[in-house]
C-alpha atoms as a PDB file:
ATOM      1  CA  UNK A   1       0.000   0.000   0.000  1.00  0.00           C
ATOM      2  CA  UNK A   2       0.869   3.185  -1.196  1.00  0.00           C
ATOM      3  CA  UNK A   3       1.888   6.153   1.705  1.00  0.00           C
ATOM      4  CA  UNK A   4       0.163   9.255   1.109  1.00  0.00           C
ATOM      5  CA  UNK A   5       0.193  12.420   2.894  1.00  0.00           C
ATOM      6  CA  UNK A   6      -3.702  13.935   2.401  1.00  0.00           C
ATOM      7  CA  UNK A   7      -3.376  17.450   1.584  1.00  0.00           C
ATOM      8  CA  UNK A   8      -4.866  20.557   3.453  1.00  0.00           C
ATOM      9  CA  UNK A   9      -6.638  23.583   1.973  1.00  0.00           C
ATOM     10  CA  UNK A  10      -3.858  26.013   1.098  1.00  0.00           C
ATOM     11  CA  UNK A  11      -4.483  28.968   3.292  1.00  0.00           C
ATOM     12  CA  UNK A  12      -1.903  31.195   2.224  1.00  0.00           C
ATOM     13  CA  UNK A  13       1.013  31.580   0.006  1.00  0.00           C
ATOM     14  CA  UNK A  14       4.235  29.695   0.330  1.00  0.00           C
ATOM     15  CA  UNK A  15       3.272  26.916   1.371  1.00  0.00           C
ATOM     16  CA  UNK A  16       4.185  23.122   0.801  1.00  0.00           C
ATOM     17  CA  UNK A  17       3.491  20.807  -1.676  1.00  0.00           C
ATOM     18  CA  UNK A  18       2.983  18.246   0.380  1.00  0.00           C
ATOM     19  CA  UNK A  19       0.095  20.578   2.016  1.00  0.00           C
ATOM     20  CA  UNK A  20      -2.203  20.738  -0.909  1.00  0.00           C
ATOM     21  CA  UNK A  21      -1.323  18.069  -2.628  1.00  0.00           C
ATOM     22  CA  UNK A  22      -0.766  13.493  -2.495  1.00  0.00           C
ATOM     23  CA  UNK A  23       2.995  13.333  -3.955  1.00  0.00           C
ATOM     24  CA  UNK A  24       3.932   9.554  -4.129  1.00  0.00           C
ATOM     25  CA  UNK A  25       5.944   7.286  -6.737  1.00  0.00           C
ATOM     26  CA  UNK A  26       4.435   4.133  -8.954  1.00  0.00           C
ATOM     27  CA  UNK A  27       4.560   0.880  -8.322  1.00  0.00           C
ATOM     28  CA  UNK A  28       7.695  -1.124  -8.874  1.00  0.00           C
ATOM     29  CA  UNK A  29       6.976  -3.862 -11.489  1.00  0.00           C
ATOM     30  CA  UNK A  30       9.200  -7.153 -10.274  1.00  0.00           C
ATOM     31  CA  UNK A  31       9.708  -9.945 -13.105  1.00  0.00           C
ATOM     32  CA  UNK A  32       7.049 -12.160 -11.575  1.00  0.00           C
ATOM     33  CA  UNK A  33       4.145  -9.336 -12.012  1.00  0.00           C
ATOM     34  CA  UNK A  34       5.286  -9.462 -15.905  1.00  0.00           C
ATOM     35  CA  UNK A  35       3.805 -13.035 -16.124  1.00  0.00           C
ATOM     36  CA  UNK A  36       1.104 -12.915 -18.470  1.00  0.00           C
ATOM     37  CA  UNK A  37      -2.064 -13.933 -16.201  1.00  0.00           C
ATOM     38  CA  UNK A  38      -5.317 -13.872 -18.236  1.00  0.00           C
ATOM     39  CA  UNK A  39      -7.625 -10.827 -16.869  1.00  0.00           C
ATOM     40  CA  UNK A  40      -4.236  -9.194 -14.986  1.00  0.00           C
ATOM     41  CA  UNK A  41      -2.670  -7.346 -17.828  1.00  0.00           C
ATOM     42  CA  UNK A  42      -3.036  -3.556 -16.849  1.00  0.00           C
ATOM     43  CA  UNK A  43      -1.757  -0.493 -18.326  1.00  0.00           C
ATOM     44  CA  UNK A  44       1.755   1.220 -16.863  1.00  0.00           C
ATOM     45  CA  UNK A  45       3.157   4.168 -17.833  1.00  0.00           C
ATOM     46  CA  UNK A  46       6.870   4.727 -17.785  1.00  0.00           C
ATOM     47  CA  UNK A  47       9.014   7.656 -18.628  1.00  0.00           C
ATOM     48  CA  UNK A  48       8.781   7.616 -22.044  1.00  0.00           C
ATOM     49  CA  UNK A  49       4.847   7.738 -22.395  1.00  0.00           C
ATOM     50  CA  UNK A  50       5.436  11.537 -21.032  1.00  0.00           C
ATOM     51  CA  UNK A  51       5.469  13.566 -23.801  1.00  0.00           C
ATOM     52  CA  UNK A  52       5.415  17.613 -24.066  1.00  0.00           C
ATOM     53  CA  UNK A  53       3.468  17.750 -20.802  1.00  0.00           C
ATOM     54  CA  UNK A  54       0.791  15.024 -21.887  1.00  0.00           C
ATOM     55  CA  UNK A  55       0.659  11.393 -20.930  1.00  0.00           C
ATOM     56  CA  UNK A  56       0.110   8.875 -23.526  1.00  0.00           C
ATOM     57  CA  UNK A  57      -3.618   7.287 -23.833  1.00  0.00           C
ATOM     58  CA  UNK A  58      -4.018   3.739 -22.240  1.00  0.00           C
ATOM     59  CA  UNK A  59      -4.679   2.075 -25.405  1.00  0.00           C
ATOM     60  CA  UNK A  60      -1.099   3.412 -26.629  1.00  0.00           C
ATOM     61  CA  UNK A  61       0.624   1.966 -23.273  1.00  0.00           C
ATOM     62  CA  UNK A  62       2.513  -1.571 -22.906  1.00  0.00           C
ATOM     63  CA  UNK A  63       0.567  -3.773 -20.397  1.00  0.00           C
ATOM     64  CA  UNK A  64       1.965  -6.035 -17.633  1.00  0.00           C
ATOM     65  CA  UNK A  65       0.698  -8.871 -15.668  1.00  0.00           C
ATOM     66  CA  UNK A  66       0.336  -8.557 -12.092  1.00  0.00           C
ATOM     67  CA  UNK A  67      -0.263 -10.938  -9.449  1.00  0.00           C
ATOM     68  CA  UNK A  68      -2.414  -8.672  -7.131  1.00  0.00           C
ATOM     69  CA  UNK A  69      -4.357  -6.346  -9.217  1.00  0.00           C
ATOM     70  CA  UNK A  70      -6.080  -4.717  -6.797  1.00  0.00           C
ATOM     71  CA  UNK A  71      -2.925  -4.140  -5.189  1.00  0.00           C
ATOM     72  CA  UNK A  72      -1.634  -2.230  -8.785  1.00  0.00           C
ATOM     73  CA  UNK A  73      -4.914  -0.103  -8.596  1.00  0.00           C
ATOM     74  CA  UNK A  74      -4.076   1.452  -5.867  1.00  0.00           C
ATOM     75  CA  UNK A  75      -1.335   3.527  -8.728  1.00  0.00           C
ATOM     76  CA  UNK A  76      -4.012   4.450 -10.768  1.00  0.00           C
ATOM     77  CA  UNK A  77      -3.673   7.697 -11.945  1.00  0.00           C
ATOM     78  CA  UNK A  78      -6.142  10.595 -12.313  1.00  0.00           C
ATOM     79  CA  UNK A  79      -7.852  12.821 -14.352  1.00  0.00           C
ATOM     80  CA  UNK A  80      -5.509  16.098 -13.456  1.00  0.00           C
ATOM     81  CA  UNK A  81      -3.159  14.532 -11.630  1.00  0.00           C
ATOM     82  CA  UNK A  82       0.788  16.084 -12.894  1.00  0.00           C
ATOM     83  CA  UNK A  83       3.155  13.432 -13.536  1.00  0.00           C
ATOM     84  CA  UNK A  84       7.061  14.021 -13.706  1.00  0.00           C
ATOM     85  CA  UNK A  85       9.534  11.440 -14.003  1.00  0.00           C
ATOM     86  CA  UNK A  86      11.133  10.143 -10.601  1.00  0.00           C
ATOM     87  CA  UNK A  87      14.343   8.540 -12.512  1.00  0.00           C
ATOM     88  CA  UNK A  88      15.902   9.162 -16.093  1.00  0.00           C
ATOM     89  CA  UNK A  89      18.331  11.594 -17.803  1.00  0.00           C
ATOM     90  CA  UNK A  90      15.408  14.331 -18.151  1.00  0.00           C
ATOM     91  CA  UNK A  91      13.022  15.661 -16.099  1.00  0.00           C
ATOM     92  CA  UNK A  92       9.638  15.531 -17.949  1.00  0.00           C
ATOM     93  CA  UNK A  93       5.988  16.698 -16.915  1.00  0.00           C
ATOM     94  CA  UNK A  94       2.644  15.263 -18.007  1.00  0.00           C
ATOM     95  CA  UNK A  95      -0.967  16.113 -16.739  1.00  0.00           C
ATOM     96  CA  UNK A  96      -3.502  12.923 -17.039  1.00  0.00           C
ATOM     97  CA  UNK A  97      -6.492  13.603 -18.962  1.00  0.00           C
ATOM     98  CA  UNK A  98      -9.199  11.112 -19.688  1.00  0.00           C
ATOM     99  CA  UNK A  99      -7.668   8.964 -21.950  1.00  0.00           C
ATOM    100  CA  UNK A 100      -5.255   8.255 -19.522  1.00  0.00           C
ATOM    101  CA  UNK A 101      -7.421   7.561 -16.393  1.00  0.00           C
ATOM    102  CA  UNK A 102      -6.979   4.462 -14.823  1.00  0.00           C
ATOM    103  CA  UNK A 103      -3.376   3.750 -15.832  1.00  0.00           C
ATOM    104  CA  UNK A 104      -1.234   2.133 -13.280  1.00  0.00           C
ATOM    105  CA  UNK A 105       2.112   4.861 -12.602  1.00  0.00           C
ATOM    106  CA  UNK A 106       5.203   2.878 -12.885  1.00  0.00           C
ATOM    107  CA  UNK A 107       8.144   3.296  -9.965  1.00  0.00           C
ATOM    108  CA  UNK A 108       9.726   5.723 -12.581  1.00  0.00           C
ATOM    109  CA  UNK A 109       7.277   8.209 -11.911  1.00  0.00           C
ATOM    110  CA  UNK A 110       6.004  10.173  -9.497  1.00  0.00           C
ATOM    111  CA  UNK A 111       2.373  11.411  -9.377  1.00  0.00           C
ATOM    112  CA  UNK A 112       1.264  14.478  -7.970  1.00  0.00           C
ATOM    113  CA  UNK A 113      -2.318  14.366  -7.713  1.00  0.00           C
ATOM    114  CA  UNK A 114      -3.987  18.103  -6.655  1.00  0.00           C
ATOM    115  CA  UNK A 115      -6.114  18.482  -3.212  1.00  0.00           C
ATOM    116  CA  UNK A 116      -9.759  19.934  -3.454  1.00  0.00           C
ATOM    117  CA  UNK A 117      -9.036  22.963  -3.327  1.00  0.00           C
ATOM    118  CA  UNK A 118      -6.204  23.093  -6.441  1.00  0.00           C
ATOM    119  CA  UNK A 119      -6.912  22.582 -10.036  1.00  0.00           C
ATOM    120  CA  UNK A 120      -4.759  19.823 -11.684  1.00  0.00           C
ATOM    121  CA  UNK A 121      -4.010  22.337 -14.448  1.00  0.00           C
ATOM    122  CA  UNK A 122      -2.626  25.484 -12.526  1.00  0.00           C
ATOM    123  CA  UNK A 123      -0.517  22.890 -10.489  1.00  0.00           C
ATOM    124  CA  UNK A 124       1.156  21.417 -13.749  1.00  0.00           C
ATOM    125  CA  UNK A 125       1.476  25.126 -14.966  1.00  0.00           C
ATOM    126  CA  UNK A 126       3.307  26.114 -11.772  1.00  0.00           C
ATOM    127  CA  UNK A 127       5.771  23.055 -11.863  1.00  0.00           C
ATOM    128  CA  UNK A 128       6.790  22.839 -15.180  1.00  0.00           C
ATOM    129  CA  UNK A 129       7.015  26.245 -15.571  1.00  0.00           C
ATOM    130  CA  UNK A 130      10.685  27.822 -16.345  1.00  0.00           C
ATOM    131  CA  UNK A 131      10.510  29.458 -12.103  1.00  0.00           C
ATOM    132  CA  UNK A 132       9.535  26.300 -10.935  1.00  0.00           C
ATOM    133  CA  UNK A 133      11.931  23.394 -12.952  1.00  0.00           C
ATOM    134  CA  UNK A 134      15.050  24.520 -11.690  1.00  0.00           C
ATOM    135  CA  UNK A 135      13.791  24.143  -8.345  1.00  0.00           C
ATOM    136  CA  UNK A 136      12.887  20.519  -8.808  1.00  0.00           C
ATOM    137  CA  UNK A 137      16.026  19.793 -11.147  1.00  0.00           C
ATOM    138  CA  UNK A 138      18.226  20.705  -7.846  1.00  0.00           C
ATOM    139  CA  UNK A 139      16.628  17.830  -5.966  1.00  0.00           C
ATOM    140  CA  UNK A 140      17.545  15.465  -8.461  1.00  0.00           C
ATOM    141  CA  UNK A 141      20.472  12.709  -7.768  1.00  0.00           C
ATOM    142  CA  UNK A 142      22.472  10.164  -9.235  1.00  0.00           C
ATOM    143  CA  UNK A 143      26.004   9.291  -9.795  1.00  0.00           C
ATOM    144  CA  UNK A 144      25.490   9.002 -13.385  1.00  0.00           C
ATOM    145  CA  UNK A 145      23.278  10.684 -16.531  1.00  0.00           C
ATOM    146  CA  UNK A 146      20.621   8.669 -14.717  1.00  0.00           C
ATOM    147  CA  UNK A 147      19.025  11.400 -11.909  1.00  0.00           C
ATOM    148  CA  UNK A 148      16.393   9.897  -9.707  1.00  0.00           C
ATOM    149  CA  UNK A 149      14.020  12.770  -7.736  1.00  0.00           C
ATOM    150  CA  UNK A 150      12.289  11.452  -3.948  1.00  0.00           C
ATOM    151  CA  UNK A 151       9.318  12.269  -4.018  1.00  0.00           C
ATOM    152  CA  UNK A 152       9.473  13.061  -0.287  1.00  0.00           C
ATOM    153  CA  UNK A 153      11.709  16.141  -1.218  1.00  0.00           C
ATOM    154  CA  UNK A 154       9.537  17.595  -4.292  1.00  0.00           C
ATOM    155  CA  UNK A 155       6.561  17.278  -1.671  1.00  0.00           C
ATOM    156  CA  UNK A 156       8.816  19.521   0.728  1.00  0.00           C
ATOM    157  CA  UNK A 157       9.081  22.306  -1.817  1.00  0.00           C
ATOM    158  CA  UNK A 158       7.308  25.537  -1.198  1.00  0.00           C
ATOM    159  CA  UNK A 159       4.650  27.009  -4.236  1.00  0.00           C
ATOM    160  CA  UNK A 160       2.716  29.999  -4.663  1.00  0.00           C
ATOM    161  CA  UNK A 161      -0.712  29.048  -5.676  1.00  0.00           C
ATOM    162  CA  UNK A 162      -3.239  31.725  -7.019  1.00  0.00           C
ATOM    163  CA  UNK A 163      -7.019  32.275  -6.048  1.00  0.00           C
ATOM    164  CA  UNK A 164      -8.950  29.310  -7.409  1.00  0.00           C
ATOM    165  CA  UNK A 165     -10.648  31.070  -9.654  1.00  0.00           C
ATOM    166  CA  UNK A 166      -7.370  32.199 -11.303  1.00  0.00           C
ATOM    167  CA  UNK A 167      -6.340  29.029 -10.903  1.00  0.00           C
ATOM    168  CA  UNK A 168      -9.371  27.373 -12.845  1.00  0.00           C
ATOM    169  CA  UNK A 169      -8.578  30.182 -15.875  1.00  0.00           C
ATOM    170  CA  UNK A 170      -4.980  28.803 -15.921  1.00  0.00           C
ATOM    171  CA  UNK A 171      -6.525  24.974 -15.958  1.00  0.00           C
ATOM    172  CA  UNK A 172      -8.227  26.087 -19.142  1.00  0.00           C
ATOM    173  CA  UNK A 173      -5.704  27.764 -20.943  1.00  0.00           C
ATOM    174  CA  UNK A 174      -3.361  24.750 -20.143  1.00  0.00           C
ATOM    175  CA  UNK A 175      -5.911  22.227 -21.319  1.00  0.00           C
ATOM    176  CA  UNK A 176      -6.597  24.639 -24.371  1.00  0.00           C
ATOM    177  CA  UNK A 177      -3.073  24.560 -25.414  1.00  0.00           C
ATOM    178  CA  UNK A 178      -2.398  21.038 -25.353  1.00  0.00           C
ATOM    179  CA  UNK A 179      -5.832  20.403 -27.464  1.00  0.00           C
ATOM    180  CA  UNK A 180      -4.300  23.135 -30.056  1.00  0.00           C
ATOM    181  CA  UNK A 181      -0.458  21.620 -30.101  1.00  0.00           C
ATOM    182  CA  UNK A 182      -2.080  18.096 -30.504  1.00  0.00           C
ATOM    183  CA  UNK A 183      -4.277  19.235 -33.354  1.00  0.00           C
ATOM    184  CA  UNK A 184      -1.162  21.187 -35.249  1.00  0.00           C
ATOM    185  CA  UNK A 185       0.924  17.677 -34.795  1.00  0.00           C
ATOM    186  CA  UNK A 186      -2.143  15.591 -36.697  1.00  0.00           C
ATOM    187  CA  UNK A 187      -2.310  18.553 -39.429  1.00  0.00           C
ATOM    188  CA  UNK A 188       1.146  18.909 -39.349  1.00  0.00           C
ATOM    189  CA  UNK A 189       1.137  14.598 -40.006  1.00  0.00           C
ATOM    190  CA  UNK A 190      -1.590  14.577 -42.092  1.00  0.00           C
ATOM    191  CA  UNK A 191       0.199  17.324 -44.729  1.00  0.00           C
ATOM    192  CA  UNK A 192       3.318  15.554 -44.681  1.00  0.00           C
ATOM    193  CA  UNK A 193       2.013  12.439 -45.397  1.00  0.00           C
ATOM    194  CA  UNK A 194      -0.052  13.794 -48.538  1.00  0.00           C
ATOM    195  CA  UNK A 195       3.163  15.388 -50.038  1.00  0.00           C
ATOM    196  CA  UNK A 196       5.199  12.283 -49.640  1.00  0.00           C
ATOM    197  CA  UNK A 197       2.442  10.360 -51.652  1.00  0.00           C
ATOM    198  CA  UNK A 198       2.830  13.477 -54.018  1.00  0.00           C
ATOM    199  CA  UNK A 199       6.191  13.291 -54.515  1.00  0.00           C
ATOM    200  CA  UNK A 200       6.447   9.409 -54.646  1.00  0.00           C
ATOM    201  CA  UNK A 201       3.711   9.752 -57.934  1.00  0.00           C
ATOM    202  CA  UNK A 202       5.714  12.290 -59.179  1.00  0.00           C
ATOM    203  CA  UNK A 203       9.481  10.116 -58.832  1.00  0.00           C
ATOM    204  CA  UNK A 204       7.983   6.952 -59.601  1.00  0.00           C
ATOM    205  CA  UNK A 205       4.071   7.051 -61.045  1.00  0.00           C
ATOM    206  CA  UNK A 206       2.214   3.885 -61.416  1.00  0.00           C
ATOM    207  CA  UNK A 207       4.898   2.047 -60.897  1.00  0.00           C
ATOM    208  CA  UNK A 208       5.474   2.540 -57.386  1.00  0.00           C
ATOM    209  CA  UNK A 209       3.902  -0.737 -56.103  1.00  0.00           C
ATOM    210  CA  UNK A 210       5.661  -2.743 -58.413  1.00  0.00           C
END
């Protein structure tokens, strides 16, 4: 079972993460829980399904077996929770949106999943932000290229958090701009692959599939 620390209304600026806020890391996967088990397969998300501060859907994730689903569950991420990666060479950020719901967090990352009183959103803004990173990127360790982050200390750090209504404007404009960058990408993908086939009927005609 997972420790949490259950957060408090913020009451003033300054204060702790770990007071408006559940800051805890996935679940280690050992090489028994990869044993395919028919109904255990669940969804995990490692470090590389975080990309430019969105988590990849569950249908896109690798699955692993575990022995004690019920025990993986109690991972699951969120819908707003902000994810950053607990080990690897970068630090990255992702905020959970429906598609990801119900994904089990692997030891790799750690999940910071917003009190009542904070919007998911505003809290991603704050701690990716360019202020913020270099605050967390001080806490981070290792010996090599490969940095973990403790939880316990990123729950330690002090953040400014904004009137909930401003913070529910910033929620919006976060979640707005990650609908809009996803949307360029596709067009972006879509126009691409049309001028390839262009230029492919251009170099080579009908005879392309021969």
């Amino acid at each position: 079972m997972r420790k949490i620390t259950k957060p408090a209304a913020p009451s003033h600026l300054g204060t702790r993460l770990l007071d408006v806020a559940e800051v805890f890391a996935g679940v280690g996967v050992s090489r028994e829980e990869t044993v395919v088990r028919p109904g255990a397969r669940l969804a995990v998300i490692g470090v590389r399904d975080l990309q430019d501060g969105a988590v990849a859907a569950r249908d896109a994730l690798d699955t692993v077996g575990f022995s004690s689903p019920a025990k993986a569950a109690n991972y699951a991420v969120q819908v707003d929770d902000v994810l950053l990666t607990g080990r690897g060479t970068l630090l990255k950020f992702g905020l959970v949106g429906a598609e990801t719901a119900g994904a089990i967090a692997s030891a790799n990352i750690i999940v910071v999943r917003p009190g009542p009183d904070v919007r998911g959103g505003a809290l991603f803004a704050i701690l990716s932000s360019d202020v913020f990173r270099p605050k967390i990127e001080v806490l981070r360790r290792g010996a090599t290229t490969l940095l973990s982050l403790s939880p316990k200390d990123l729950a330690k750090l002090e953040i400014d958090l904004p009137p909930l209504a401003e913070q529910e404007r910033i929620a919006t404009l976060v979640k707005d701009a990650q609908i809009a960058y996803r949307t360029a990408l596709e067009a972006a993908e879509i126009r691409r692959s049309l001028a390839r086939r262009l230029i492919d009927a251009r170099l080579f005609g009908d005879n392309q599939n021969h």
